[in-house]
C-alpha atoms as a PDB file:
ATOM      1  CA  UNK A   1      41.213 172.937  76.134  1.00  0.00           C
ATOM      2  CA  UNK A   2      40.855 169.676  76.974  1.00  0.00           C
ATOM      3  CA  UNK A   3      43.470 166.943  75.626  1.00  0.00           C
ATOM      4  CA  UNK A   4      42.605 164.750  72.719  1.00  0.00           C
ATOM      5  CA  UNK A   5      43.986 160.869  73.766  1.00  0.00           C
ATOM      6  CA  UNK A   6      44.892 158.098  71.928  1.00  0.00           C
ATOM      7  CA  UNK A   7      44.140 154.699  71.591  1.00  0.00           C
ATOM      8  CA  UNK A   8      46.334 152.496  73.137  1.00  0.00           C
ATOM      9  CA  UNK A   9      48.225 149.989  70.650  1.00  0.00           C
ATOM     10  CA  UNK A  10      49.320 146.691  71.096  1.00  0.00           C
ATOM     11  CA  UNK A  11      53.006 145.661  71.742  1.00  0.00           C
ATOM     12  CA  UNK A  12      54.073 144.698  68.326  1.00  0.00           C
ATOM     13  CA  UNK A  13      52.602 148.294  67.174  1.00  0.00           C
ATOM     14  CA  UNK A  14      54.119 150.241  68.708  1.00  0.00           C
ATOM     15  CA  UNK A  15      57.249 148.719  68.306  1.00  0.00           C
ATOM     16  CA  UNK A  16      56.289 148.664  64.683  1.00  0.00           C
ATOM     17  CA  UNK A  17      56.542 152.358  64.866  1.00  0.00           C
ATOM     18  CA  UNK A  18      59.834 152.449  66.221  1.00  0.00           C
ATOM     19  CA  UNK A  19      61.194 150.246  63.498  1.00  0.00           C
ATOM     20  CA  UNK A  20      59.915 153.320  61.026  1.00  0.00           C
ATOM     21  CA  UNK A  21      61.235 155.885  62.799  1.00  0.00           C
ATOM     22  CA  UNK A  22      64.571 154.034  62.341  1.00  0.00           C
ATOM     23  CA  UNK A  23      64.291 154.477  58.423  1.00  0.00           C
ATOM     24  CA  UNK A  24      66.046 157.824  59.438  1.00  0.00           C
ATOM     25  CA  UNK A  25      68.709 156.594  62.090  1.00  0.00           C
ATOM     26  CA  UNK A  26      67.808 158.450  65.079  1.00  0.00           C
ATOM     27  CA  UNK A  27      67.078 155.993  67.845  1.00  0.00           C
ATOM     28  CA  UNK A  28      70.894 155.062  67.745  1.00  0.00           C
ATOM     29  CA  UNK A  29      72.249 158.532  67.758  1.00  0.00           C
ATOM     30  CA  UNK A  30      69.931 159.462  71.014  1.00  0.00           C
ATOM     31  CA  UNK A  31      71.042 156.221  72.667  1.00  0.00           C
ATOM     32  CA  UNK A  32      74.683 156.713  72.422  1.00  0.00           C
ATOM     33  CA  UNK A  33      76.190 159.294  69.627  1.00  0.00           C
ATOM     34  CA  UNK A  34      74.342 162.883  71.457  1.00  0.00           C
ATOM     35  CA  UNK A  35      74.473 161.056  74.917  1.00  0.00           C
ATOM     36  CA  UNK A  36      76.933 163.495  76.469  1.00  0.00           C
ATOM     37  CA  UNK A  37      74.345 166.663  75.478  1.00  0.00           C
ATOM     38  CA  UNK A  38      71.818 167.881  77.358  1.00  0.00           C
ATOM     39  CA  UNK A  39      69.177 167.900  74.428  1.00  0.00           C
ATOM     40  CA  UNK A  40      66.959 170.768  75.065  1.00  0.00           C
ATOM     41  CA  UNK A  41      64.367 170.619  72.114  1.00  0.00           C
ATOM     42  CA  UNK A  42      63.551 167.625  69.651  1.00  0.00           C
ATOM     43  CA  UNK A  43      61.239 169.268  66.486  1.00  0.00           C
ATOM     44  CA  UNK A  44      60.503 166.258  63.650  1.00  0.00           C
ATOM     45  CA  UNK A  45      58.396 165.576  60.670  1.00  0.00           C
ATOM     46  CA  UNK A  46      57.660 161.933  61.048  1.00  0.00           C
ATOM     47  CA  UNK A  47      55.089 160.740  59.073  1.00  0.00           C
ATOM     48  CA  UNK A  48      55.755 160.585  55.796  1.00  0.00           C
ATOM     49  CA  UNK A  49      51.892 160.429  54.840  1.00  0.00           C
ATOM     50  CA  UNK A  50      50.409 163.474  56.367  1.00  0.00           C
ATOM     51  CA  UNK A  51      53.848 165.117  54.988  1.00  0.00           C
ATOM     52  CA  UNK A  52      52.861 164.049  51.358  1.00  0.00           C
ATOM     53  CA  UNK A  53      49.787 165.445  51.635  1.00  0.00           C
ATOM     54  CA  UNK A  54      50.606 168.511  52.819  1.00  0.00           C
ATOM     55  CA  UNK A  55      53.109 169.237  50.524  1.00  0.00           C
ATOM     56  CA  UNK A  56      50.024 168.274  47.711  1.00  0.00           C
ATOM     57  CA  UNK A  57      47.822 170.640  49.430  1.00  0.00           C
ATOM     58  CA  UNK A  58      50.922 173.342  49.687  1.00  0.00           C
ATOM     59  CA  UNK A  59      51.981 173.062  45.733  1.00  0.00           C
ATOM     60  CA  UNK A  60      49.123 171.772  43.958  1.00  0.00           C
ATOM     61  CA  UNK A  61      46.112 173.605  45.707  1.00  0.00           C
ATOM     62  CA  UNK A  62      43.904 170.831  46.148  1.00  0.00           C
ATOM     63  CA  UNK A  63      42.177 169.893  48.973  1.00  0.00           C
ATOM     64  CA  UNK A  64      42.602 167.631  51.556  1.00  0.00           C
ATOM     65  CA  UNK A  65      40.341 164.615  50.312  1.00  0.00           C
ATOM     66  CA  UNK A  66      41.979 164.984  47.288  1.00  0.00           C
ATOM     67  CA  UNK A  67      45.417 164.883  48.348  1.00  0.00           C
ATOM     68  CA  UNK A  68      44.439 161.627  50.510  1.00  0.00           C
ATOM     69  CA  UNK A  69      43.034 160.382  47.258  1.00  0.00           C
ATOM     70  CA  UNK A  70      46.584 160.520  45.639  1.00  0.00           C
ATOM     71  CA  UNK A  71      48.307 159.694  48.429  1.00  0.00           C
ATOM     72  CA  UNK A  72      46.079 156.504  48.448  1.00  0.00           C
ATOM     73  CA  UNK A  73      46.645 155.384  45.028  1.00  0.00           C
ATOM     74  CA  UNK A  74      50.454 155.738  45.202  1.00  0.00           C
ATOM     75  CA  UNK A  75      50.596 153.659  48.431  1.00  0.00           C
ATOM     76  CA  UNK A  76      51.523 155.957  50.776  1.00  0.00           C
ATOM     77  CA  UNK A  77      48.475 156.243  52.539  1.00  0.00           C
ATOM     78  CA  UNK A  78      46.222 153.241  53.764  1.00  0.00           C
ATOM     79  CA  UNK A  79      42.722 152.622  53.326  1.00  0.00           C
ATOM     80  CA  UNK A  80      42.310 153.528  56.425  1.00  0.00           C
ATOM     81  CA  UNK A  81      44.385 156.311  57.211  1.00  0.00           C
ATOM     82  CA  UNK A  82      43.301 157.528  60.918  1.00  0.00           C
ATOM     83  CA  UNK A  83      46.451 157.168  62.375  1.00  0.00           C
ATOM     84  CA  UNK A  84      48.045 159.099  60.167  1.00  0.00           C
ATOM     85  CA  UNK A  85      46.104 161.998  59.447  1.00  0.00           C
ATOM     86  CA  UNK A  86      45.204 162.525  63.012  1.00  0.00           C
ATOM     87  CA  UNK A  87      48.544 162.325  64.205  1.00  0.00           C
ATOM     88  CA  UNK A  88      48.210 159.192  66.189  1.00  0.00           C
ATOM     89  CA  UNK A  89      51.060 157.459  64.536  1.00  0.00           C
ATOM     90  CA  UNK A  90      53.716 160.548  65.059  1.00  0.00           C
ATOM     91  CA  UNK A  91      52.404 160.790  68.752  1.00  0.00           C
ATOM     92  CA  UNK A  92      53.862 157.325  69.426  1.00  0.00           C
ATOM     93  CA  UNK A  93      57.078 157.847  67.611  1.00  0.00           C
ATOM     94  CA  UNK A  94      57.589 161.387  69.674  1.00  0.00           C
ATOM     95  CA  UNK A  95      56.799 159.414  73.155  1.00  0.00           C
ATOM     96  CA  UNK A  96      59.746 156.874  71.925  1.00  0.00           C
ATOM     97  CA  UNK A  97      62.027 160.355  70.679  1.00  0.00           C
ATOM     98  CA  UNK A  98      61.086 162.020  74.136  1.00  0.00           C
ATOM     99  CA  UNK A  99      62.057 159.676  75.892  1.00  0.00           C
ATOM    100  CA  UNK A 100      64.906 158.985  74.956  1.00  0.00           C
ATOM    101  CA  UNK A 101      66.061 162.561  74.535  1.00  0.00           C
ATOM    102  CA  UNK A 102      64.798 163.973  78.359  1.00  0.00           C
ATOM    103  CA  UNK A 103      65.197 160.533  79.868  1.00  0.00           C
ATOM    104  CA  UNK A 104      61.402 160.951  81.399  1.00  0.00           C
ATOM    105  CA  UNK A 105      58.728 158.385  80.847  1.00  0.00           C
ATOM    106  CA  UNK A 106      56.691 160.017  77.976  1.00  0.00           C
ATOM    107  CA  UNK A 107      53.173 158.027  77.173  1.00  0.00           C
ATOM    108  CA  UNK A 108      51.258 158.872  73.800  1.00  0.00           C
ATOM    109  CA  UNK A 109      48.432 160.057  76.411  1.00  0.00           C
ATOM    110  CA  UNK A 110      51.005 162.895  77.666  1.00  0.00           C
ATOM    111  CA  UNK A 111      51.120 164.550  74.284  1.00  0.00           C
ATOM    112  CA  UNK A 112      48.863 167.073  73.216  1.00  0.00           C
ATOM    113  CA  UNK A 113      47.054 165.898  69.322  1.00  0.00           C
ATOM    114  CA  UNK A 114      45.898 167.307  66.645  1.00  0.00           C
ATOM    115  CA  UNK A 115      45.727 166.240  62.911  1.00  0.00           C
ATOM    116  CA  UNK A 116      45.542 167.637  59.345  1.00  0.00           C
ATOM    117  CA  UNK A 117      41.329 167.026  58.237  1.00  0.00           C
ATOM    118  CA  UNK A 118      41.025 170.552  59.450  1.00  0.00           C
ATOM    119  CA  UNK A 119      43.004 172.444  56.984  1.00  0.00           C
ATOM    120  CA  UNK A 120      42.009 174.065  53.908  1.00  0.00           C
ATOM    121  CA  UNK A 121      43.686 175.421  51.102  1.00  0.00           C
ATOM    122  CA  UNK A 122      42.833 178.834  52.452  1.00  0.00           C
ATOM    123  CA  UNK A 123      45.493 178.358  55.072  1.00  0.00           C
ATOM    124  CA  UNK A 124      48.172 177.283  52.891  1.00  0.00           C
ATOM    125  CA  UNK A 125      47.596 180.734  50.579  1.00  0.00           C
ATOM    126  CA  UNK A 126      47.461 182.889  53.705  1.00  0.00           C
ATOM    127  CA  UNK A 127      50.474 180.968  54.835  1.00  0.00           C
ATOM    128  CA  UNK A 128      52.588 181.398  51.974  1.00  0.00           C
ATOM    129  CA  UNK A 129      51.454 185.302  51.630  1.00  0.00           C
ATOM    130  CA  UNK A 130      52.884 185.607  55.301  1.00  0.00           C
ATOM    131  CA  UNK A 131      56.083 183.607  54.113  1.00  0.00           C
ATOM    132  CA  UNK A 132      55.149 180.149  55.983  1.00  0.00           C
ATOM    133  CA  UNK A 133      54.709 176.424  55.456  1.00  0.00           C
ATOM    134  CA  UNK A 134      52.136 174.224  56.937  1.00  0.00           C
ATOM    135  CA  UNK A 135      53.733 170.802  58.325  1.00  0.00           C
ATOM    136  CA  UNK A 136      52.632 168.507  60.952  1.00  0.00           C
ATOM    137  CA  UNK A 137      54.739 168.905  63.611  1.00  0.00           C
ATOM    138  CA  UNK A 138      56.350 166.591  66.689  1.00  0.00           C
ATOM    139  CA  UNK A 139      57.458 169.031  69.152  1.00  0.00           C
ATOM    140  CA  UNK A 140      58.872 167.829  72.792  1.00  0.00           C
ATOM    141  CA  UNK A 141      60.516 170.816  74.797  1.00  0.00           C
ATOM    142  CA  UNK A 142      62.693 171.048  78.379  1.00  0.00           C
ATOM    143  CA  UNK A 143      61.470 174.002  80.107  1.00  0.00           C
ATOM    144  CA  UNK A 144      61.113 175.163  83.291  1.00  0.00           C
ATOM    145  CA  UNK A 145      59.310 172.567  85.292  1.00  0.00           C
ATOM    146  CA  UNK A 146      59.135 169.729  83.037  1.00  0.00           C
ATOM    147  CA  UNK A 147      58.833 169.050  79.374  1.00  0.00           C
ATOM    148  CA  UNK A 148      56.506 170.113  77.030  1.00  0.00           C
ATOM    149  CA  UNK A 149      55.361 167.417  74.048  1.00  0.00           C
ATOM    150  CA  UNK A 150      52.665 168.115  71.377  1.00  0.00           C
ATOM    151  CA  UNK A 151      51.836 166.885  67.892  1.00  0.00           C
ATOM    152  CA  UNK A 152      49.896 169.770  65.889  1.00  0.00           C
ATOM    153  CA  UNK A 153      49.764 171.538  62.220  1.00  0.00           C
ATOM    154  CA  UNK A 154      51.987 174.412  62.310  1.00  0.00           C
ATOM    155  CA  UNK A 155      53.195 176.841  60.537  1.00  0.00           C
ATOM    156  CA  UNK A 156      56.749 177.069  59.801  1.00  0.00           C
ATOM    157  CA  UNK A 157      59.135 180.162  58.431  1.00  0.00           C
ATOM    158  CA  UNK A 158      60.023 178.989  54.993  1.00  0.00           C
ATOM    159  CA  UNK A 159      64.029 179.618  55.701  1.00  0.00           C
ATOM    160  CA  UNK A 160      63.920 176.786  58.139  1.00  0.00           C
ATOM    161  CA  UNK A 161      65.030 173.714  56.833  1.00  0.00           C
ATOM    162  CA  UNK A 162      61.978 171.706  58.272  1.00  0.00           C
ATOM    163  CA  UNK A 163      59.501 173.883  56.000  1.00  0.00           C
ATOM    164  CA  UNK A 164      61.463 172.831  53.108  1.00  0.00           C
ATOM    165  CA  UNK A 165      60.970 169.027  54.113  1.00  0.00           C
ATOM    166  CA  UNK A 166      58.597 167.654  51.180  1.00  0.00           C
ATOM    167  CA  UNK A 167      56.748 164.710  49.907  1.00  0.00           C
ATOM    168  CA  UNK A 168      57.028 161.439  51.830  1.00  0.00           C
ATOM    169  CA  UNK A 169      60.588 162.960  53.343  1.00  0.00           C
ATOM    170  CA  UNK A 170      60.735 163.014  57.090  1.00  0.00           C
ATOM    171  CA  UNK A 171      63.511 164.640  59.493  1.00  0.00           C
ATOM    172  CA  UNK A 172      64.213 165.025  63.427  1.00  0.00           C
ATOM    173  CA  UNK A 173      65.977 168.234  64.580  1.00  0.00           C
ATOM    174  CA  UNK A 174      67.353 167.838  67.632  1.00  0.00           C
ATOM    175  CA  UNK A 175      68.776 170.726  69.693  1.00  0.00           C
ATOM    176  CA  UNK A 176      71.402 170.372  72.655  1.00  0.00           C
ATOM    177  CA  UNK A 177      73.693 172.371  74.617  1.00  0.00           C
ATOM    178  CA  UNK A 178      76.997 170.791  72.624  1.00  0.00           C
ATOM    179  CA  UNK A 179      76.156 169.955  69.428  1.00  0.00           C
ATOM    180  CA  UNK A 180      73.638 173.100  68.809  1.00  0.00           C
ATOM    181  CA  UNK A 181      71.666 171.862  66.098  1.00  0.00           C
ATOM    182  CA  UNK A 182      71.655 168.750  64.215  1.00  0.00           C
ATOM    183  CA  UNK A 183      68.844 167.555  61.329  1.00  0.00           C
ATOM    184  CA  UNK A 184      68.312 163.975  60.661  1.00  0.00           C
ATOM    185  CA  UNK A 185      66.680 163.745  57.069  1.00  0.00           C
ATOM    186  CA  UNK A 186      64.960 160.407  54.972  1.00  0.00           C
ATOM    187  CA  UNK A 187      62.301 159.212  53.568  1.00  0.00           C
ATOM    188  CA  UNK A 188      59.471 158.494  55.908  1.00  0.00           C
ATOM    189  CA  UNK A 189      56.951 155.961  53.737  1.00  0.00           C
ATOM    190  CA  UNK A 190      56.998 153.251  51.877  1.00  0.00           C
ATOM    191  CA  UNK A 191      58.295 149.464  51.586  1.00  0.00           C
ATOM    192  CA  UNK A 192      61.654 150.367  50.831  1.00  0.00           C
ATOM    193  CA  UNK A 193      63.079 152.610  54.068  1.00  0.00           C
ATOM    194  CA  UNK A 194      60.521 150.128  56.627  1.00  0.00           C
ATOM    195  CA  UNK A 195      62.753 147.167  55.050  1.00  0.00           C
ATOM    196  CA  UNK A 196      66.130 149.000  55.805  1.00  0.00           C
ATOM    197  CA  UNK A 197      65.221 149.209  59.267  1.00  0.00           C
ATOM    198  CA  UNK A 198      64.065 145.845  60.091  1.00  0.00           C
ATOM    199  CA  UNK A 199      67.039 144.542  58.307  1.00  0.00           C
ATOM    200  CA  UNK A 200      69.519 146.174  60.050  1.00  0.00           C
ATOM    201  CA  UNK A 201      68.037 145.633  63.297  1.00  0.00           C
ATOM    202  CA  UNK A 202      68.367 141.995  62.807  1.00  0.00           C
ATOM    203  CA  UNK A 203      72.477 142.513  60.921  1.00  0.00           C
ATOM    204  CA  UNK A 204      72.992 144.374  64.592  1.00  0.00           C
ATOM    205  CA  UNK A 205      71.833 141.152  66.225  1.00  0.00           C
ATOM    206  CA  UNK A 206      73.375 138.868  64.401  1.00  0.00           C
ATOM    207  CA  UNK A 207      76.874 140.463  64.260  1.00  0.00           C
ATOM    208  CA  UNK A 208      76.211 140.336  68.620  1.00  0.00           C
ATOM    209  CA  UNK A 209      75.528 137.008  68.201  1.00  0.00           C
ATOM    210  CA  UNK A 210      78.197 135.767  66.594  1.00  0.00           C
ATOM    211  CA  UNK A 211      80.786 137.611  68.211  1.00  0.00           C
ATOM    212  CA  UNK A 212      79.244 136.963  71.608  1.00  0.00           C
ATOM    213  CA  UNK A 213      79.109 140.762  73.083  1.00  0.00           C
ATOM    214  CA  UNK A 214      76.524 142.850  73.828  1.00  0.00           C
ATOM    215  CA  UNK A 215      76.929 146.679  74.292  1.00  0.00           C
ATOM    216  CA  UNK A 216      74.393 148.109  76.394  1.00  0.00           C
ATOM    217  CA  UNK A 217      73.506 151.251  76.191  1.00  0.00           C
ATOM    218  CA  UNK A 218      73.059 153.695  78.973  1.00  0.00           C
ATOM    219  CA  UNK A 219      69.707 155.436  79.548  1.00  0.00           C
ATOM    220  CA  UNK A 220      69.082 156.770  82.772  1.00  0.00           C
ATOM    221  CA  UNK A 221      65.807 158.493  83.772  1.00  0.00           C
ATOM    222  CA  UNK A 222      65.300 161.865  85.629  1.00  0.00           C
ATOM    223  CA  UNK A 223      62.803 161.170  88.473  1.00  0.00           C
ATOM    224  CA  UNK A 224      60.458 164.230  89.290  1.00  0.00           C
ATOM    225  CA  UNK A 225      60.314 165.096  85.790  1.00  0.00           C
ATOM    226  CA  UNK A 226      57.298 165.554  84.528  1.00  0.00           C
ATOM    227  CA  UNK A 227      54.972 166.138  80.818  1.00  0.00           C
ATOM    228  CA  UNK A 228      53.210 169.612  81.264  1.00  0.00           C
ATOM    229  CA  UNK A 229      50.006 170.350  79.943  1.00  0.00           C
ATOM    230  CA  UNK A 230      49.536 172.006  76.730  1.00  0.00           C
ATOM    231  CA  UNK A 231      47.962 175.457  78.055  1.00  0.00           C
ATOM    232  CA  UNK A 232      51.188 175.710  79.626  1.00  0.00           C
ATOM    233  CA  UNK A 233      53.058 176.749  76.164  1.00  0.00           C
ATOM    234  CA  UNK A 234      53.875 179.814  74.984  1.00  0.00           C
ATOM    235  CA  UNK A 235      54.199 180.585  71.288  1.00  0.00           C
ATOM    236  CA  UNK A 236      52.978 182.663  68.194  1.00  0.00           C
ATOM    237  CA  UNK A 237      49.098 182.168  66.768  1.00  0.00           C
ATOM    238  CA  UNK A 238      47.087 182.115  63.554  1.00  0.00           C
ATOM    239  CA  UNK A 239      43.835 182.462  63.931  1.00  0.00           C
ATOM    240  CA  UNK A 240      41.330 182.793  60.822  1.00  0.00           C
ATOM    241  CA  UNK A 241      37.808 184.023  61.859  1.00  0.00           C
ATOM    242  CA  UNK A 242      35.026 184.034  60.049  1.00  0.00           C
ATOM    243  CA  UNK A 243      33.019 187.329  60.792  1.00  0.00           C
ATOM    244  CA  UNK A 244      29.933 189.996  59.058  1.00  0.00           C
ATOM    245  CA  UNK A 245      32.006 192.789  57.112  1.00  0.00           C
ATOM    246  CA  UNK A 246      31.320 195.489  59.028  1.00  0.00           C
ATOM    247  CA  UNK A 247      32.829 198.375  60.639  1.00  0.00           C
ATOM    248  CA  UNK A 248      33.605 197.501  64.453  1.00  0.00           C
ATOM    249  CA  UNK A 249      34.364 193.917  63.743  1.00  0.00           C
ATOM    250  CA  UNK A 250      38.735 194.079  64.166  1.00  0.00           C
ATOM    251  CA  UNK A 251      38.285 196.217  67.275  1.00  0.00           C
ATOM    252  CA  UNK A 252      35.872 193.716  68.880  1.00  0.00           C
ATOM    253  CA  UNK A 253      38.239 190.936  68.080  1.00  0.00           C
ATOM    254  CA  UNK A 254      41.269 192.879  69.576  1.00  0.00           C
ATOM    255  CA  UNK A 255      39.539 193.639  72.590  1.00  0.00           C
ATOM    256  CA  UNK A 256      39.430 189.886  73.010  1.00  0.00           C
ATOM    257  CA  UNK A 257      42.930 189.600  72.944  1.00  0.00           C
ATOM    258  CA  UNK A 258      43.688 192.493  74.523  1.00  0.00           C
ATOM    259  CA  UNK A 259      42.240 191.535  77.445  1.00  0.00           C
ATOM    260  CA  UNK A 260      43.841 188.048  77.645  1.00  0.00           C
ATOM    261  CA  UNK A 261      47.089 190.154  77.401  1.00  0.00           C
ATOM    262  CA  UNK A 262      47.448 189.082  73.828  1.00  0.00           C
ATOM    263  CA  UNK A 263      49.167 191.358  71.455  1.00  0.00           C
ATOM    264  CA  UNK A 264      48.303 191.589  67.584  1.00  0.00           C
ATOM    265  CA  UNK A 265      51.420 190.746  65.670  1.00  0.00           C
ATOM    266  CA  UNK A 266      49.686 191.684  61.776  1.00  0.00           C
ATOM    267  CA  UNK A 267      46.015 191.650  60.172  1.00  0.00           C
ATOM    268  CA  UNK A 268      44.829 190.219  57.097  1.00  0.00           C
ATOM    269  CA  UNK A 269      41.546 190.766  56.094  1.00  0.00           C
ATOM    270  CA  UNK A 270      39.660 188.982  53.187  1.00  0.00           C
ATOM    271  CA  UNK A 271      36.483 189.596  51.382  1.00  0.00           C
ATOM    272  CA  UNK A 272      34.769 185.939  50.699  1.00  0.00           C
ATOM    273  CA  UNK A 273      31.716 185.365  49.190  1.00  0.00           C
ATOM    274  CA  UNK A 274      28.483 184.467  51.019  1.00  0.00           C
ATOM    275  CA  UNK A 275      24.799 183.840  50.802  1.00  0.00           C
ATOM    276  CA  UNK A 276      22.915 187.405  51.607  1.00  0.00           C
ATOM    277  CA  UNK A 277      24.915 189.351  53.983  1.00  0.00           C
ATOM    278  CA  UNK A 278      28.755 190.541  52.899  1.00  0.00           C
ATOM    279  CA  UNK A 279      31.122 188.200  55.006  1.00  0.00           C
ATOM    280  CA  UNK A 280      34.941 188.545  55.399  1.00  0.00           C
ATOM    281  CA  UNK A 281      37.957 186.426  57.152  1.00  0.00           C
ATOM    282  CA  UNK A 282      39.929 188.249  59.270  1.00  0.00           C
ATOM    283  CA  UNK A 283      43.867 186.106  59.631  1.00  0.00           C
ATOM    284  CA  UNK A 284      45.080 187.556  62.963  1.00  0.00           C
ATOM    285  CA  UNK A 285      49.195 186.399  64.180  1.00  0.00           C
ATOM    286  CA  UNK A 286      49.860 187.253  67.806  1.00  0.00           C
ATOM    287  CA  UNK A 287      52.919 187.473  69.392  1.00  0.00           C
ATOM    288  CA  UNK A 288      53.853 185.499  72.454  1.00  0.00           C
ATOM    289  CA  UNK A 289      50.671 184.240  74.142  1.00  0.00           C
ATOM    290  CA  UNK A 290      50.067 181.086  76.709  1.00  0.00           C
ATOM    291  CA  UNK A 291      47.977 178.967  74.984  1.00  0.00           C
ATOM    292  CA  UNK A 292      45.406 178.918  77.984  1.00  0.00           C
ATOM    293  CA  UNK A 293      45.008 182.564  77.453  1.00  0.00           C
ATOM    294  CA  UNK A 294      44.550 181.955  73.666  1.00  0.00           C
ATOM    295  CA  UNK A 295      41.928 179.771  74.507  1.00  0.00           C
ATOM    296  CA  UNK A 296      40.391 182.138  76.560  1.00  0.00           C
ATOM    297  CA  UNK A 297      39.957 185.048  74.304  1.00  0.00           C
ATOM    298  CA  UNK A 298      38.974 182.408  71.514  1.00  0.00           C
ATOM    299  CA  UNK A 299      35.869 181.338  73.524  1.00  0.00           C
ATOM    300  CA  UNK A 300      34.923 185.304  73.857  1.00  0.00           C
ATOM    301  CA  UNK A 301      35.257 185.824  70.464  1.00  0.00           C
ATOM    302  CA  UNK A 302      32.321 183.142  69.933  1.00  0.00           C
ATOM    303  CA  UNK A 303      29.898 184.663  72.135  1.00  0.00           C
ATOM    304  CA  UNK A 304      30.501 188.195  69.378  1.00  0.00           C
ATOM    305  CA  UNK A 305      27.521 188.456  67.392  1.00  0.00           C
ATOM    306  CA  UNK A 306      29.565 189.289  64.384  1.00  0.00           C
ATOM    307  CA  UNK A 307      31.673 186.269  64.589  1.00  0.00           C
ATOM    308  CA  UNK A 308      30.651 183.244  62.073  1.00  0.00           C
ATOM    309  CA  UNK A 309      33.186 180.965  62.982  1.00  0.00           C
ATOM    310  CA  UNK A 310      36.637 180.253  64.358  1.00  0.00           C
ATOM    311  CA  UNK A 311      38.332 178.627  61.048  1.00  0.00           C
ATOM    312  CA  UNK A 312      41.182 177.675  62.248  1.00  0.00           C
ATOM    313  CA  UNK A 313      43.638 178.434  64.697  1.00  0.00           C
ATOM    314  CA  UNK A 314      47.235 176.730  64.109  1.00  0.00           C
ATOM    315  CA  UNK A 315      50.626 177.428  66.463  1.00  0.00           C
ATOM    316  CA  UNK A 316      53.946 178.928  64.955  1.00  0.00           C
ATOM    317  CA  UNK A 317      57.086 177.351  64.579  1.00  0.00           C
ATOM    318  CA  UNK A 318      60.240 179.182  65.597  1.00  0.00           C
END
């Protein structure tokens, strides 16, 4: 699956981006407060936009356009709002987070994108049925070999704190070998938390200024280290197909997985009406799989005759 880039942005952008990642303060804690931990995982809501909408889509079942409508009127979304709801903006703010967690060089064109125009409010009622939330996700991962860094939907068990993370609110887990697990929580749009970080930015400089000092902070950089691909993750899948109701259909699906050593985790199957012939959606959740071998069996289960459609296919959290 090939990877979707981004756009590069200009300077002032990007560090635009920064400044709103600092309406939670996290940049300072990665610089110097968790320096002495080896941080091992980094999972974060950070766009308070797509996050509103979501949460619309989650508790008032409306649909996506109509979520973005709201979201819109209230100011939390712009006119244009690409680079939210395709995850461009959160890809830049995880290659600042990454890097400063992993101490690697981590571009926006390293991380693996997808955004939220793809969901429906199928997927949140399936979701919640399985006991899961959708959010968009910034995930960046030390494993063996490098580090892994992706911005996706995903579903998340609703006893984690990040599935409980609503409206325009935005948080940063960060996982290390000392401190465990730590959650960074704020809001994540508007005037208000944008303004807080640019003015304490410039109260930081000033108070250097005047007291003629300058603390530097360390950062060094692991050399070697490098961004892995996405089909090199492994985690838990749903995957909603679109298929003829008829007998045969689940084993011919299976047999997909099966043979990309994928193992069926729980079935749901839903009658949904159609023009002529009787159609159904079949919500599969693995367990385990490589993503490359997801991929795999997904592009066999095209080429069945009884398959309509892949819906939608979204990772697990957790």
């Amino acid at each position: 699956m090939a990877l979707n880039k981004v756009d590069k942005l200009p300077e002032e952008a990007l560090l635009e981006r920064m400044q709103r990642i600092r309406g939670i303060p996290i940049i300072a804690p990665l610089k110097r407060d968790l320096l002495a931990n080896r941080i091992t995982a980094l999972t974060a809501i950070i766009n308070g936009t797509t996050n509103y909408i979501l949460t619309a889509m989650s508790k008032g079942g409306g649909s996506f356009d109509d979520a973005l409508r709201d979201a819109q009127r209230l100011g939390y979304a712009e006119p244009d709002p690409t680079n939210d709801v395709e995850g461009i903006d959160a890809t830049f703010k995880l290659a600042i987070l990454a890097t400063l967690s992993f101490h690697v060089d981590v571009h926006p064109d390293d991380i693996y994108r997808e955004g939220i125009t793809k969901l429906t409010g199928r997927d949140f009622e399936y979701a919640r049925e399985m006991g899961y939330a959708i959010k968009l996700l910034a995930m960046a991962r030390r494993v063996e070999g490098g580090v892994q860094a992706r911005v996706h939907p995903a579903l998340v068990p609703q006893h984690e704190l990040l599935a409980n993370i609503d409206g325009v609110l935005n948080a940063v887990q960060v996982e290390g070998d000392l401190m465990n697990r730590v959650l960074f929580q704020g809001p994540g749009a508007g005037s208000l938390p944008t303004a807080s970080a640019v003015v304490g930015d410039a109260l930081d400089a000033a108070v250097s200024i005047s007291n003629r000092v300058y603390w530097p902070h360390s950062f060094r950089r692991d050399s070697g280290v490098k961004v892995l691909p996405m089909s090199s993750v492994r985690t838990r899948y749903y995957l909603r197909i679109a298929v003829a109701d008829k007998p045969g259909v689940l084993a011919h699906l299976a047999a997909c997985l099966g043979d990309a050593q994928i193992s069926i985790a729980s079935v749901l199957q839903k009658e949904v009406e159609g023009d002529g012939d009787a159609r159904a959606e079949i919500v599969i959740m693995t367990h385990l799989a490589q993503e490359a071998d997801v991929q795999r069996a997904l592009d066999r289960m095209r080429q069945l005759p009884e398959v309509a459609g892949i819906e939608q296919v979204l990772r697990v959290f957790g």
